[in-house]
PDB file of N, CA and C in Angstrom:
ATOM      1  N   UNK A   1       0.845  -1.177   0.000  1.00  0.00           N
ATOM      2  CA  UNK A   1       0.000   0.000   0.000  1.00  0.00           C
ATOM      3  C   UNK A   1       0.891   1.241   0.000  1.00  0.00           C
ATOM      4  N   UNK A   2       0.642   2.264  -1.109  1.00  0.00           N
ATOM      5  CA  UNK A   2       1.115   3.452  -1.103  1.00  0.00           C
ATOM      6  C   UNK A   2       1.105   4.444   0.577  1.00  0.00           C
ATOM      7  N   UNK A   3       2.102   4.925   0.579  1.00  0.00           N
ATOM      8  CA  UNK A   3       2.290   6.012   1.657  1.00  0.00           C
ATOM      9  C   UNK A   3       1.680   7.150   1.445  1.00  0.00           C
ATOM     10  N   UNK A   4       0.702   8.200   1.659  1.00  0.00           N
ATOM     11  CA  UNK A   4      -0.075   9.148   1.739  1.00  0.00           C
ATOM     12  C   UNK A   4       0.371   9.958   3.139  1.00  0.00           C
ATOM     13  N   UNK A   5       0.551  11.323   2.310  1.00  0.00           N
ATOM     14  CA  UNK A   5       0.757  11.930   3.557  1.00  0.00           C
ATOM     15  C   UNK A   5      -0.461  12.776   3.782  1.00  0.00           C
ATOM     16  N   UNK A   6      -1.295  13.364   4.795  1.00  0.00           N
ATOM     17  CA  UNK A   6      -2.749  14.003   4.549  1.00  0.00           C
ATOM     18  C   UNK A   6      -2.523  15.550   4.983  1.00  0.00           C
ATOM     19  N   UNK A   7      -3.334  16.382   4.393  1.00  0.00           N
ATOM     20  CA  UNK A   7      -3.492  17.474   5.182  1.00  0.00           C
ATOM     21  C   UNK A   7      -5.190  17.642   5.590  1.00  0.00           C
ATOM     22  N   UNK A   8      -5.993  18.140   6.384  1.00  0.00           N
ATOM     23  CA  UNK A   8      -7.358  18.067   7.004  1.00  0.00           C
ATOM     24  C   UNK A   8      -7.695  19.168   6.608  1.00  0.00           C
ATOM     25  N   UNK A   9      -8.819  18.856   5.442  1.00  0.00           N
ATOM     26  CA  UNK A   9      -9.262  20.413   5.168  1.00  0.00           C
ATOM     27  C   UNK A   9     -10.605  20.653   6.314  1.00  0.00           C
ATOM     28  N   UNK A  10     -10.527  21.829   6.458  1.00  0.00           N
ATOM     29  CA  UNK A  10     -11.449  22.267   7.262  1.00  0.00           C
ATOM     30  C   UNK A  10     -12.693  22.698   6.627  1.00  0.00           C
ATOM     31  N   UNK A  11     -13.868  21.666   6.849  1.00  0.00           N
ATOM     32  CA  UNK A  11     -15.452  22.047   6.345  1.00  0.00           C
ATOM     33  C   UNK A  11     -16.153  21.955   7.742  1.00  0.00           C
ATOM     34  N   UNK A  12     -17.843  22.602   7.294  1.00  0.00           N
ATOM     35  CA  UNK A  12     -18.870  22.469   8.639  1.00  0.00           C
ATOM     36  C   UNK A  12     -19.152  21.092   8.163  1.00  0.00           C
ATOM     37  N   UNK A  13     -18.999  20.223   7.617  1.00  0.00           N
ATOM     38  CA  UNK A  13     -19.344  18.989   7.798  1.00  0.00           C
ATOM     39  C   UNK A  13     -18.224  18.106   8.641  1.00  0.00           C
ATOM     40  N   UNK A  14     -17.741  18.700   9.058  1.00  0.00           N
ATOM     41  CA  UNK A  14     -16.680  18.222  10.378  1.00  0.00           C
ATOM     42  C   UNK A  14     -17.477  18.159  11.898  1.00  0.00           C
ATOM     43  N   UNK A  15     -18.349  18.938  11.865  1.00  0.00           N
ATOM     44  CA  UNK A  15     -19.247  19.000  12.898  1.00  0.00           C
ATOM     45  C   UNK A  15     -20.315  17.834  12.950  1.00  0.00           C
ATOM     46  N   UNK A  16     -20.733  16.872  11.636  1.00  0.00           N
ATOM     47  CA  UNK A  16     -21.315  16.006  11.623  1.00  0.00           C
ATOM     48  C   UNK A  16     -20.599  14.680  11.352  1.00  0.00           C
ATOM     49  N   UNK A  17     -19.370  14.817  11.529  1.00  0.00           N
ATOM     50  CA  UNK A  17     -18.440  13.550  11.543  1.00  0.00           C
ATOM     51  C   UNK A  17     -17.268  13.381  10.055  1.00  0.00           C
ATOM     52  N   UNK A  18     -17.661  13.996   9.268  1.00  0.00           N
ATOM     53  CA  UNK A  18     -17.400  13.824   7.648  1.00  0.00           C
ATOM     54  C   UNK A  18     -16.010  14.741   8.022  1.00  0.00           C
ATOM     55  N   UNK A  19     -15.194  14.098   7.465  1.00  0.00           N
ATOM     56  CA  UNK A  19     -14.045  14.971   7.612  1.00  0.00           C
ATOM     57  C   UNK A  19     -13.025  14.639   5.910  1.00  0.00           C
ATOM     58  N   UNK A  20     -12.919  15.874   5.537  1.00  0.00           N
ATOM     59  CA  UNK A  20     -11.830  15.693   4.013  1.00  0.00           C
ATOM     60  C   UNK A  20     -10.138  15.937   3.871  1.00  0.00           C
ATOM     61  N   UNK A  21      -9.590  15.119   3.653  1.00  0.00           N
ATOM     62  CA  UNK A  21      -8.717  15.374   3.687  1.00  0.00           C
ATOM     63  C   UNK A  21      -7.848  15.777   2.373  1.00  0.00           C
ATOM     64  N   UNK A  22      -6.636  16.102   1.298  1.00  0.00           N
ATOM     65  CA  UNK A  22      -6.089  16.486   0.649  1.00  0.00           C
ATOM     66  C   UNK A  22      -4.507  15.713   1.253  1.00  0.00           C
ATOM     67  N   UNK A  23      -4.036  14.569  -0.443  1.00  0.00           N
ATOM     68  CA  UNK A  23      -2.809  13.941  -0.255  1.00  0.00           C
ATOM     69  C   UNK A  23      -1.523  14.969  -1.101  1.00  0.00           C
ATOM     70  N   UNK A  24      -0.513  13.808  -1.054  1.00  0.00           N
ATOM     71  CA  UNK A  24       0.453  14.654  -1.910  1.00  0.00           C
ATOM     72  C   UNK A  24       0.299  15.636  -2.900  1.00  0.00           C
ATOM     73  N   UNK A  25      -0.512  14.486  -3.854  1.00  0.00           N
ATOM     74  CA  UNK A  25      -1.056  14.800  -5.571  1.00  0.00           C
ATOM     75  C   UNK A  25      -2.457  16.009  -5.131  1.00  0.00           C
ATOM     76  N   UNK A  26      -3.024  16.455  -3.811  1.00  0.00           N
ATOM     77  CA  UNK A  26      -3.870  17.330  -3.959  1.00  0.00           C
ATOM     78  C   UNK A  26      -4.970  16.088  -4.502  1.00  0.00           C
ATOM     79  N   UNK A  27      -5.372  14.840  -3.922  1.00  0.00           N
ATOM     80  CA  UNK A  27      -6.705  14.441  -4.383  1.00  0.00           C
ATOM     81  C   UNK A  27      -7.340  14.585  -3.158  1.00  0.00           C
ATOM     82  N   UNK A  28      -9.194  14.593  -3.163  1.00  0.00           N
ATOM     83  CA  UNK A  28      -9.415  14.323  -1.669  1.00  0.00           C
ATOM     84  C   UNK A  28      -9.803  13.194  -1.474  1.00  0.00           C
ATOM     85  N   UNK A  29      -9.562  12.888   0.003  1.00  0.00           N
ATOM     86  CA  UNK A  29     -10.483  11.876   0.336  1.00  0.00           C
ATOM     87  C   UNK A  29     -11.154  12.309   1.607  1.00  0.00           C
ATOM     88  N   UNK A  30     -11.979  11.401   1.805  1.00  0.00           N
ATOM     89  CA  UNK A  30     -13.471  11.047   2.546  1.00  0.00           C
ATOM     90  C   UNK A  30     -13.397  10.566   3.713  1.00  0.00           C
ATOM     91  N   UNK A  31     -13.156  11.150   5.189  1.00  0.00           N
ATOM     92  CA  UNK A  31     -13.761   9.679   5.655  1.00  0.00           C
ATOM     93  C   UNK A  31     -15.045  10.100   6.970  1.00  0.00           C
ATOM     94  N   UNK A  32     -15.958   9.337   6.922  1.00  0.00           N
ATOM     95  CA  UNK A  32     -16.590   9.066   7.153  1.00  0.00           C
ATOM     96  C   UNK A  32     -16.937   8.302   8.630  1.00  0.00           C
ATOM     97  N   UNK A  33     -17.325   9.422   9.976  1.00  0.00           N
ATOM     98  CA  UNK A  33     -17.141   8.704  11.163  1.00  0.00           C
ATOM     99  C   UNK A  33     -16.095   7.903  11.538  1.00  0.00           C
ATOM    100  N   UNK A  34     -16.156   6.345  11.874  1.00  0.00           N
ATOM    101  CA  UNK A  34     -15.326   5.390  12.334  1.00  0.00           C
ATOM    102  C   UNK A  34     -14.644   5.294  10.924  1.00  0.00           C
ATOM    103  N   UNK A  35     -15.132   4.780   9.488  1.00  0.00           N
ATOM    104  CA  UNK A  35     -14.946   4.104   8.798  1.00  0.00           C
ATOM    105  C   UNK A  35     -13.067   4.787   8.181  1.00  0.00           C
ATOM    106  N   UNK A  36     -12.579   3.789   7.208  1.00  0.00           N
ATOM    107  CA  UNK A  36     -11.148   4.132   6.658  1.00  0.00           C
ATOM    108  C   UNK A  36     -11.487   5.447   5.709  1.00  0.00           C
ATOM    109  N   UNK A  37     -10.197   5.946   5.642  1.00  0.00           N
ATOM    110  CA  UNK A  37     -10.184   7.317   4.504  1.00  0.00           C
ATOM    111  C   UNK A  37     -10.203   6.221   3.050  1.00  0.00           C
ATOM    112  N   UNK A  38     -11.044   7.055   2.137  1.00  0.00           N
ATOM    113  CA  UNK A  38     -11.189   6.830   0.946  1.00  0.00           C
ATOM    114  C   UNK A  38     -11.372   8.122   0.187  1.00  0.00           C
ATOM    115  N   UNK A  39     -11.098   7.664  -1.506  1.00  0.00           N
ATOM    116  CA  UNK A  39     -10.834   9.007  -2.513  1.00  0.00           C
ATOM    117  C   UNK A  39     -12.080   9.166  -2.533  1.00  0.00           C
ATOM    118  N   UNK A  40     -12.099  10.536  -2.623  1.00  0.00           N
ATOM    119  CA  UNK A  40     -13.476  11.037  -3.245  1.00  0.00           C
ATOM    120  C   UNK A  40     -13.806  10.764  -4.647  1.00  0.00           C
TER     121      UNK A  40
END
């Protein structure tokens, strides 16, 4: 598995658990409460 480094973008859907993050390449991903980060 590739190494990803993240940065946490800051949305109001952080307040309902949803949190986005931004990797090396600038893609986002998703994650979702408990569950693993995935690409958007």
């Amino acid at each position: 598995m590739p190494y990803y480094q993240f940065k946490k973008v800051w949305t109001p859907l952080q307040l309902l658990g949803i949190k986005l993050f931004k990797d090396d390449s600038n893609k986002l991903w998703v994650k979702l409460w408990n569950k693993p980060k995935r690409p958007l």
